[in-house]
N, C-alpha and C. Protein backbone atom coordinates (compact mmCIF):
# COMPACT_ATOMS: atom_id res chain seq x y z
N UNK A 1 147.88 174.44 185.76
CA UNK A 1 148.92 174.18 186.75
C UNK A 1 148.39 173.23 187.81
N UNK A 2 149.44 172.18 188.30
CA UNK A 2 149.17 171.09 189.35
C UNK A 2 148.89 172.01 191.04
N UNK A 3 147.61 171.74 191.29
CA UNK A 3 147.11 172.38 192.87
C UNK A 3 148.07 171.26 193.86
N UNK A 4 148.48 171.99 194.71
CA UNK A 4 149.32 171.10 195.48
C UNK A 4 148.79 171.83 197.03
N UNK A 5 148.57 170.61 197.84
CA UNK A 5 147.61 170.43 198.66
C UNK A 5 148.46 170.19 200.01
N UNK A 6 148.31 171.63 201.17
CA UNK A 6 149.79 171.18 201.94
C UNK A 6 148.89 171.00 203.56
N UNK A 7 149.75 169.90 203.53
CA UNK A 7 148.80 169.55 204.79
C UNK A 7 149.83 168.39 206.24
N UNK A 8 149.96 170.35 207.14
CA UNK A 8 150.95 169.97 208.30
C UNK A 8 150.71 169.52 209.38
N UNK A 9 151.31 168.25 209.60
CA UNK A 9 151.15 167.29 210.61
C UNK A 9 151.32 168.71 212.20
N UNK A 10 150.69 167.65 212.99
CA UNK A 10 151.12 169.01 214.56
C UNK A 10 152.48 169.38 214.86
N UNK A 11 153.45 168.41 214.68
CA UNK A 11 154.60 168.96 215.45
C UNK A 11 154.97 169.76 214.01
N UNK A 12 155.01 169.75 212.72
CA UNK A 12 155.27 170.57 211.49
C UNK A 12 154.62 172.01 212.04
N UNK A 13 153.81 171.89 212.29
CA UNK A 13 152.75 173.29 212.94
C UNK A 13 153.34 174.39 214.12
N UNK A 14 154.01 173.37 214.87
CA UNK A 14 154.59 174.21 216.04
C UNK A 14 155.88 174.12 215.90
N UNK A 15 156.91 174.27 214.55
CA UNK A 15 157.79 174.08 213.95
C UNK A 15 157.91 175.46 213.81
N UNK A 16 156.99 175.55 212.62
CA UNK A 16 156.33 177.22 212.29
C UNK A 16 156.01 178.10 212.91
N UNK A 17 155.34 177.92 213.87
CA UNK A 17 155.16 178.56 215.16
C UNK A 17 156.05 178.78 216.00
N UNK A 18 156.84 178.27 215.96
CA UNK A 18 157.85 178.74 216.91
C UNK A 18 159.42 179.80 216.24
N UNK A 19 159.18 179.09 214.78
CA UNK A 19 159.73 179.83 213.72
C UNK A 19 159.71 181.08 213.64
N UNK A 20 158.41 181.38 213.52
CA UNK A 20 158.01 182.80 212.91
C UNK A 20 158.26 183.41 214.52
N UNK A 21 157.52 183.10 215.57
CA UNK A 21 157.16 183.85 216.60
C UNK A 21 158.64 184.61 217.62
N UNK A 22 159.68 183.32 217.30
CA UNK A 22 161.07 183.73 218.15
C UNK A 22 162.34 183.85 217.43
N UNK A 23 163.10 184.30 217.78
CA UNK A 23 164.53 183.67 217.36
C UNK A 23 165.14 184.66 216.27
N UNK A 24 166.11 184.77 215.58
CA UNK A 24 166.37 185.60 214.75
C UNK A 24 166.62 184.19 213.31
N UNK A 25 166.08 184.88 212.14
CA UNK A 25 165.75 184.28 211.36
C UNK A 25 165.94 184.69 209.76
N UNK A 26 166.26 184.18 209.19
CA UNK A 26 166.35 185.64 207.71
C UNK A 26 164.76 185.22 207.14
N UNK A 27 164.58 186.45 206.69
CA UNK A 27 163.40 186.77 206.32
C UNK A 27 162.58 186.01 205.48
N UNK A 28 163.41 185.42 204.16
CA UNK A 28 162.81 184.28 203.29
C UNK A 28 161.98 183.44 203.79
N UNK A 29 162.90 183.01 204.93
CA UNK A 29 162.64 181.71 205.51
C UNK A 29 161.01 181.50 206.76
N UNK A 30 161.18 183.08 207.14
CA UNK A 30 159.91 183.24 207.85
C UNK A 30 158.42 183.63 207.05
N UNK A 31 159.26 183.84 205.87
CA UNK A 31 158.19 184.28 204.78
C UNK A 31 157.29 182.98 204.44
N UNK A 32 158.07 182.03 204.23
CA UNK A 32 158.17 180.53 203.85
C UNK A 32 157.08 179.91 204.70
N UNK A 33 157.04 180.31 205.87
CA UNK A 33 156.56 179.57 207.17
C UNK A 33 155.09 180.02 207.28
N UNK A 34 155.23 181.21 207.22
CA UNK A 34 154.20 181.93 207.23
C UNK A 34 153.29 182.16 205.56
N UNK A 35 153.99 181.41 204.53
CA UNK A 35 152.76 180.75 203.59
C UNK A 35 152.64 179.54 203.73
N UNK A 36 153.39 178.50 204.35
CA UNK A 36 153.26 177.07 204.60
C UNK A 36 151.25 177.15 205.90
N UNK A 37 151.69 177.92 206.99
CA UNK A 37 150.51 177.66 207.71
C UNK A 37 149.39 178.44 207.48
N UNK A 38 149.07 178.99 206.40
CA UNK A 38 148.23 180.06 205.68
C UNK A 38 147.67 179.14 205.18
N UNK A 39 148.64 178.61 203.92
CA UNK A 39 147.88 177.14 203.09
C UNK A 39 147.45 175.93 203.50
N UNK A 40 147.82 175.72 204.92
CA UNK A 40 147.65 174.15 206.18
C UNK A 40 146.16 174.08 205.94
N UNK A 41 145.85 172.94 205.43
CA UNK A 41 144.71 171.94 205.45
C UNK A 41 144.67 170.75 206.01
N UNK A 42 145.43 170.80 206.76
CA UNK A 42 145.62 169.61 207.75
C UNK A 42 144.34 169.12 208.61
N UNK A 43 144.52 168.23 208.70
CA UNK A 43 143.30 167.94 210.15
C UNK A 43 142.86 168.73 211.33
N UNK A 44 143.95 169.36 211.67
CA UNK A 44 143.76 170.28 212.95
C UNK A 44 144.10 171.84 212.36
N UNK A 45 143.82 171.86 211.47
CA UNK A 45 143.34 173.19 210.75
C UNK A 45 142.29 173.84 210.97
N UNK A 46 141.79 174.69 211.26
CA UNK A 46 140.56 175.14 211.20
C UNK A 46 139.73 176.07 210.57
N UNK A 47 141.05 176.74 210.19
CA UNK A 47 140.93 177.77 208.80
C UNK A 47 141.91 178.17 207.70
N UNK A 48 142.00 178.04 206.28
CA UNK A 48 142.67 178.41 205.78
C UNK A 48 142.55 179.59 204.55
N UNK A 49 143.38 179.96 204.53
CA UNK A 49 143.38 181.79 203.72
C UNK A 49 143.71 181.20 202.39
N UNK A 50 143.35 181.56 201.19
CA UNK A 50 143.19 181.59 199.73
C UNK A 50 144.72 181.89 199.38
N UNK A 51 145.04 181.69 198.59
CA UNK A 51 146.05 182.43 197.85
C UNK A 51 146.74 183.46 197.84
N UNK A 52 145.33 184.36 196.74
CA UNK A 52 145.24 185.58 196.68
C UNK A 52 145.22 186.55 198.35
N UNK A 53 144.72 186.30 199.20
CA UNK A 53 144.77 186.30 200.43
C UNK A 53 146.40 186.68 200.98
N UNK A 54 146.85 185.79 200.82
CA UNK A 54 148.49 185.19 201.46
C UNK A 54 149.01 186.60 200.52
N UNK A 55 149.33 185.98 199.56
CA UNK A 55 150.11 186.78 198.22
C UNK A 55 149.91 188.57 198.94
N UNK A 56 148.32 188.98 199.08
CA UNK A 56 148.30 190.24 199.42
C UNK A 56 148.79 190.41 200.63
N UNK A 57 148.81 190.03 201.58
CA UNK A 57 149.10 190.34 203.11
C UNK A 57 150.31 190.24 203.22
N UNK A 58 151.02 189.49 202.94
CA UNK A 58 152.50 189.55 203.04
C UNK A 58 153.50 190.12 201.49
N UNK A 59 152.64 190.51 200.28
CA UNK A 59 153.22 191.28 199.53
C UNK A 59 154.02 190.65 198.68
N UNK A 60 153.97 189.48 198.16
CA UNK A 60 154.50 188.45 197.49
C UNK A 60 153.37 188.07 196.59
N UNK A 61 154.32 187.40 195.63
CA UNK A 61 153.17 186.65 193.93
C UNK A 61 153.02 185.50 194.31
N UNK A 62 151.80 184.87 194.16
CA UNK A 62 150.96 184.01 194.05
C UNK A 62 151.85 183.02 193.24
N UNK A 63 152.96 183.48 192.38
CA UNK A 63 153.97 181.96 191.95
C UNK A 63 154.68 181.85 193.17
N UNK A 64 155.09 182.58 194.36
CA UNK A 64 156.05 182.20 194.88
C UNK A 64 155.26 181.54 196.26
N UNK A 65 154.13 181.64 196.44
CA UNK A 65 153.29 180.63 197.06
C UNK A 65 153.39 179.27 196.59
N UNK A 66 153.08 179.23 195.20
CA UNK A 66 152.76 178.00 194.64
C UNK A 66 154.11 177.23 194.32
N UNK A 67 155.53 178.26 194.44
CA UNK A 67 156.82 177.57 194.53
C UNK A 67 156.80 176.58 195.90
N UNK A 68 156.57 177.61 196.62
CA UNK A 68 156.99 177.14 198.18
C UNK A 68 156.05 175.70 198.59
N UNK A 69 154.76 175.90 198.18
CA UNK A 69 153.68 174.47 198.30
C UNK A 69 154.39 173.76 197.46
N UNK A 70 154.72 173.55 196.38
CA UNK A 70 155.16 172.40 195.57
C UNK A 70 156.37 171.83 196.45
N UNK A 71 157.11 172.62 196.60
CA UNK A 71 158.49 172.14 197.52
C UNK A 71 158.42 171.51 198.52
N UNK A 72 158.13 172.22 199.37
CA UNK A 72 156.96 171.24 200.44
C UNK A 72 156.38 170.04 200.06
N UNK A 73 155.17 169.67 199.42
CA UNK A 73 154.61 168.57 198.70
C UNK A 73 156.40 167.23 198.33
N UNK A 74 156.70 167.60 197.50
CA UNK A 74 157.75 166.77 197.05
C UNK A 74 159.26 166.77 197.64
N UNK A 75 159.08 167.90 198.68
CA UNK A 75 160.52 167.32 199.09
C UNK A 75 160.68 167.79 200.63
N UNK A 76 159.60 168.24 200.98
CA UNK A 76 159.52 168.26 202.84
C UNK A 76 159.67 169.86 203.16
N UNK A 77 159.47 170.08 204.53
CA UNK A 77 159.31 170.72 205.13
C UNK A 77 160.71 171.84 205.10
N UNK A 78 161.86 170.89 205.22
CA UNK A 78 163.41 171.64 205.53
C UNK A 78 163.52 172.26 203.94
N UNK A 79 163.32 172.00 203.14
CA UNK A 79 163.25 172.31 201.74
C UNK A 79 162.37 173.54 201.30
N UNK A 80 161.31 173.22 201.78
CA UNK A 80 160.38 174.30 201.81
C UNK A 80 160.67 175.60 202.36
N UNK A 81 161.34 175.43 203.52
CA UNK A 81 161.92 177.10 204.11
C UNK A 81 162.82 177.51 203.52
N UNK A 82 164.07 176.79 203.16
CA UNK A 82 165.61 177.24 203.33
C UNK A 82 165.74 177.29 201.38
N UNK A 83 164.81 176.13 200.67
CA UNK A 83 165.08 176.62 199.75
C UNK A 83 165.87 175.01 199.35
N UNK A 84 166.50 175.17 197.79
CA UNK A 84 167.09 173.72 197.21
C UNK A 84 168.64 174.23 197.88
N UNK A 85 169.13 173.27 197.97
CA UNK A 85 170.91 173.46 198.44
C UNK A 85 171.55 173.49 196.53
N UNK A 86 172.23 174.45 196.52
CA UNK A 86 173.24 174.72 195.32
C UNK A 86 173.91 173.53 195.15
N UNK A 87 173.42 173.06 193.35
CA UNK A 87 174.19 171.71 193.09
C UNK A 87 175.47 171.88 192.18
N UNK A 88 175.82 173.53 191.80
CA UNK A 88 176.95 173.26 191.05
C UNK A 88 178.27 174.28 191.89
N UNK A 89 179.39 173.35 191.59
CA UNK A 89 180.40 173.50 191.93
C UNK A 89 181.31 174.22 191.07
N UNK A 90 181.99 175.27 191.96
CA UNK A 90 182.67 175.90 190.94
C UNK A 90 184.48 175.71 191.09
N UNK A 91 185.18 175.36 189.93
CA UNK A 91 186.33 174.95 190.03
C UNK A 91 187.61 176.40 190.34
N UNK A 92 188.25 176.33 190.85
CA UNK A 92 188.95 177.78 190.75
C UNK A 92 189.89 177.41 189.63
N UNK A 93 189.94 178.29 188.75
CA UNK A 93 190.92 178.63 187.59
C UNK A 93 192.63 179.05 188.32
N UNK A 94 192.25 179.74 189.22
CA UNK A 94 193.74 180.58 189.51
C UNK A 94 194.10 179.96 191.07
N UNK A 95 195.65 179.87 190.60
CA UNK A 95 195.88 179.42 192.48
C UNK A 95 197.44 180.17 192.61
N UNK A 96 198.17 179.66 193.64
CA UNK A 96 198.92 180.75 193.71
C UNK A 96 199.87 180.81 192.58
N UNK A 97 200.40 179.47 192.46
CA UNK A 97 201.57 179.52 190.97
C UNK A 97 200.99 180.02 189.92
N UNK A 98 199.46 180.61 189.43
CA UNK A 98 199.05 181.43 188.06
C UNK A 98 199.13 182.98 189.03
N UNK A 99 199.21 183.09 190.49
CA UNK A 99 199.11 184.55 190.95
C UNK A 99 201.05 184.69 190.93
N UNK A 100 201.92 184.04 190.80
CA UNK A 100 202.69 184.45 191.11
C UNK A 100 203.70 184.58 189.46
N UNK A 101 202.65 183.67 188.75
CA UNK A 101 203.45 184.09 187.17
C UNK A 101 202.57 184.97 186.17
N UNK A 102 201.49 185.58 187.09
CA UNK A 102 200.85 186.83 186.62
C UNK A 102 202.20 188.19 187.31
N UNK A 103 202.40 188.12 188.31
CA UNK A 103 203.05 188.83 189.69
C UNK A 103 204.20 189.22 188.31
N UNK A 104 204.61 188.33 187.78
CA UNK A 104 205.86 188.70 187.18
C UNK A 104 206.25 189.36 186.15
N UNK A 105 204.87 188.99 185.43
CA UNK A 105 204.37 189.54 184.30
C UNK A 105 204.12 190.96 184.45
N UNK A 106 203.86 191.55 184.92
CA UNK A 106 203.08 192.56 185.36
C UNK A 106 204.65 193.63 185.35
N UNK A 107 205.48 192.90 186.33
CA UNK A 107 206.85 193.11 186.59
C UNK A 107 207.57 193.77 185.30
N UNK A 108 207.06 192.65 184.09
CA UNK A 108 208.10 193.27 182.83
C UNK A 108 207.41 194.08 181.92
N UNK A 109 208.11 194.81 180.97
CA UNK A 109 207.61 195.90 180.41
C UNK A 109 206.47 195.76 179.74
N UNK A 110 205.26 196.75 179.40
CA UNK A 110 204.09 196.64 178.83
C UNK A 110 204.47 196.40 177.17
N UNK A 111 203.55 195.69 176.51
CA UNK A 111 203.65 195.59 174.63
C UNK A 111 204.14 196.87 174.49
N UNK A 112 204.55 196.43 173.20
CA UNK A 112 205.21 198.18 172.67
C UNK A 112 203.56 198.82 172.10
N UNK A 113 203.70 199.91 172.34
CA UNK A 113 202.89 200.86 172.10
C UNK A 113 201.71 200.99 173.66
N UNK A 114 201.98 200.83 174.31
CA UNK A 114 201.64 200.71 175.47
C UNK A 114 202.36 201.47 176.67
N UNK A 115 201.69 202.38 177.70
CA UNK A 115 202.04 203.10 178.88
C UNK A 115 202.65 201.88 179.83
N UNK A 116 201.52 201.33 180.12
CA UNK A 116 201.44 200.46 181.00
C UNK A 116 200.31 199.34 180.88
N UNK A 117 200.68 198.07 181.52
CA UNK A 117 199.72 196.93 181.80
C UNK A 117 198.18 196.95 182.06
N UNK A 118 197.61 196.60 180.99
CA UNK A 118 195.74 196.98 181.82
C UNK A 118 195.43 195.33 181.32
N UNK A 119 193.99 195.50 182.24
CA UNK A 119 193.68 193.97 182.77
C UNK A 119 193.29 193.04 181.85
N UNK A 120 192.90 193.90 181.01
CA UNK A 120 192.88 193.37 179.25
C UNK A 120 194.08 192.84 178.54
N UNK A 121 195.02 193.36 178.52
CA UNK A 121 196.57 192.74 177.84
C UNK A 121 196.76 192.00 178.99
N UNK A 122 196.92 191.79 180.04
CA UNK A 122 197.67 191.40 181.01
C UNK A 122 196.34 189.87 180.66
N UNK A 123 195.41 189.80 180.65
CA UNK A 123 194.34 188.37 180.22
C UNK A 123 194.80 187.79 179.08
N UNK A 124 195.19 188.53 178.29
CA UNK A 124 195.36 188.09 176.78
C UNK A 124 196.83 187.32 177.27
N UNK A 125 198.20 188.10 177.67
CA UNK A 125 199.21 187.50 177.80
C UNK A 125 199.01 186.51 178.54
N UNK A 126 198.69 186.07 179.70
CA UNK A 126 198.22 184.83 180.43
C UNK A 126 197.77 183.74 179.17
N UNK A 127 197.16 184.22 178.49
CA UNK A 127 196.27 183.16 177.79
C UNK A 127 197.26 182.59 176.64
N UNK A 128 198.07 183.85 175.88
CA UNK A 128 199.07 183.71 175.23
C UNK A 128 200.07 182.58 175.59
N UNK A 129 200.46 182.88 176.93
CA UNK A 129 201.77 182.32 177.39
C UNK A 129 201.51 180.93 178.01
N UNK A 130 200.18 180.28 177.85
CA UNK A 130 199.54 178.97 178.51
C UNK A 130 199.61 178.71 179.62
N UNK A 131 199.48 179.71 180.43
CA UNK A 131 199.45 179.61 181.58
C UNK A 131 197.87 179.05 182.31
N UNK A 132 197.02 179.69 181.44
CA UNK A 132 195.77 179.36 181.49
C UNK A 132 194.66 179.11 180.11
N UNK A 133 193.94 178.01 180.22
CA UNK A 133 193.72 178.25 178.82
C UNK A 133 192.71 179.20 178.34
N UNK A 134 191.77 180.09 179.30
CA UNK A 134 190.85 181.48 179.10
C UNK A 134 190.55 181.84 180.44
N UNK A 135 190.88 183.01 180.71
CA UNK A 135 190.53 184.01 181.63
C UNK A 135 189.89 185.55 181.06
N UNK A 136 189.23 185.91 182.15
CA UNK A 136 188.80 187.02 182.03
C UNK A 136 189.48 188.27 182.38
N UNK A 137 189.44 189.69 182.07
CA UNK A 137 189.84 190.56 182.55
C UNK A 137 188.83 190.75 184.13
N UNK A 138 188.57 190.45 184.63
CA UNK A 138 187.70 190.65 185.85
C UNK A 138 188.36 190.02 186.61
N UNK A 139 188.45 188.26 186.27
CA UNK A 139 189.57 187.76 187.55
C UNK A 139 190.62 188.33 187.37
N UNK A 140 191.78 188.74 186.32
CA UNK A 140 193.13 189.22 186.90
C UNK A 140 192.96 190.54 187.79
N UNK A 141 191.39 191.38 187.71
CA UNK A 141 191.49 192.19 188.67
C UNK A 141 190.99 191.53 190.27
N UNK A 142 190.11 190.63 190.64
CA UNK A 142 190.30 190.15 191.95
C UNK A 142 191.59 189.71 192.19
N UNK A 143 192.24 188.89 191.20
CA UNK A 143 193.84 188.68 191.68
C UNK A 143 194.24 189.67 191.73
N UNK A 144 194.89 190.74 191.62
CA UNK A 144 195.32 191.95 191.64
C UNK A 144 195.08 192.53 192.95
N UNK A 145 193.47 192.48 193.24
CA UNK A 145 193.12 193.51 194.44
C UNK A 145 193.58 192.76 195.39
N UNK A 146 193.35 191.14 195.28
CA UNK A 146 193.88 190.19 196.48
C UNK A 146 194.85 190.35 197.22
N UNK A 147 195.84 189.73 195.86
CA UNK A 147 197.90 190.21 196.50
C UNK A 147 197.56 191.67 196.76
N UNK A 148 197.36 192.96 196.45
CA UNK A 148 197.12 194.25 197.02
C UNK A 148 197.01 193.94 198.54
N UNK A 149 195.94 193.74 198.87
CA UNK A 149 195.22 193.40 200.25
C UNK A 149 196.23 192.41 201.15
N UNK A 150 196.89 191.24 200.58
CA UNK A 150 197.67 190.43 201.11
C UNK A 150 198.89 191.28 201.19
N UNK A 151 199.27 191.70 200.41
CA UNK A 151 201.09 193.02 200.75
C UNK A 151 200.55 193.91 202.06
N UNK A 152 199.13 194.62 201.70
CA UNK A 152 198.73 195.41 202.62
C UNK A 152 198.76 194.94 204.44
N UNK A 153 198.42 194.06 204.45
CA UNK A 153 198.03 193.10 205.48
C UNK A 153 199.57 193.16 205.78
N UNK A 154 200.44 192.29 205.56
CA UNK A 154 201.89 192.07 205.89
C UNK A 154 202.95 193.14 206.39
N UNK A 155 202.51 194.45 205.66
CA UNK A 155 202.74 195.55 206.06
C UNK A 155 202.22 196.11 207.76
N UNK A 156 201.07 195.88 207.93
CA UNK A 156 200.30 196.44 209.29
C UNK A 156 200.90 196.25 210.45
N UNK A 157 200.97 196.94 211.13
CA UNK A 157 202.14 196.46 212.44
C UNK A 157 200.99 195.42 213.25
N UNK A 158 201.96 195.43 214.23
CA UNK A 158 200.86 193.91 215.19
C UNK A 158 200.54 194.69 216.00
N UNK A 159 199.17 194.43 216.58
CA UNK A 159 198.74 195.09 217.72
C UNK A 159 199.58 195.56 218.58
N UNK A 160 199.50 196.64 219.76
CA UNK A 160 199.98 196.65 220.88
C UNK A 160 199.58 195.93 221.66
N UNK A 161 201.12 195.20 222.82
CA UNK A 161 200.70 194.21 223.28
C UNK A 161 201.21 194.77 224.38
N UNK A 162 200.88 194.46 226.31
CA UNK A 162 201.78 194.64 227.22
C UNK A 162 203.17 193.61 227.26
N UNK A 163 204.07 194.39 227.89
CA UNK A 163 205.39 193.57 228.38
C UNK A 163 204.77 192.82 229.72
């Protein structure tokens, strides 16, 4: 494996330092900071802790050291804490005209041999009727709980207010 060699300029230093020491912070990210100046071989370094060292004291694997130095190395400092930014996008399948010709569906009677509508037939008929060309039984239940929650909501009286 490629040794990657991290070495923080001063104001990078009191970046970290001021990181770890104040502020409210999620934890990753101070984790991050605090293997970035462990591994500092910088010029104004004066000591640095091993690996194995880091990994034990703060209770983390020795890959996720060697994640965080590589990141650092090739793509900076802001990268190194917070992590890569999410590159895939997800399209929504359902919008309101598939919630409101599910809404209807639901409305008319279940297949014959059937009590009632479950999230399984109710996917299949969607898919049947081209409304969509594959869905899951999982989204017609977030749609489901949604409009639930949205009727619910509409229902709630409005705060009390003074005259």
């Amino acid at each position: 494996m490629r040794k990657y060699k991290v070495a923080l300029r001063e104001d990078e230093r009191e970046v970290l330092r001021a990181l770890i020491s104040r502020g409210k912070h999620k934890s990753q990210k101070i984790i991050n900071a605090l293997i970035l100046l462990g591994c500092d071989e910088g010029e104004f370094q004066t000591e640095r802790s091993v690996n194995k060292e880091i990994s034990r004291v703060l209770g983390i694997s020795m890959r996720r050291i060697d994640r965080v130095k590589k990141r650092f190395v090739e793509e900076g400092l802001e990268v190194a804490l917070n992590g890569k930014r999410k590159r895939r996008k997800y399209t929504r399948k359902v919008d309101k005209y598939f919630e409101t010709r599910l809404a209807a569906i639901m409305r008319e009677d279940p297949p014959e041999g059937f009590s009632r509508w479950s999230l399984r037939l109710l996917a299949d008929k969607v898919v049947e009727l081209d409304f969509i060309d594959n869905v899951s039984h999982e989204t017609i239940r977030r749609v489901m709980k949604k409009a639930a929650s949205e009727i619910r909501d509409r229902k709630r009286p409005a705060p009390y207010s003074e005259y």
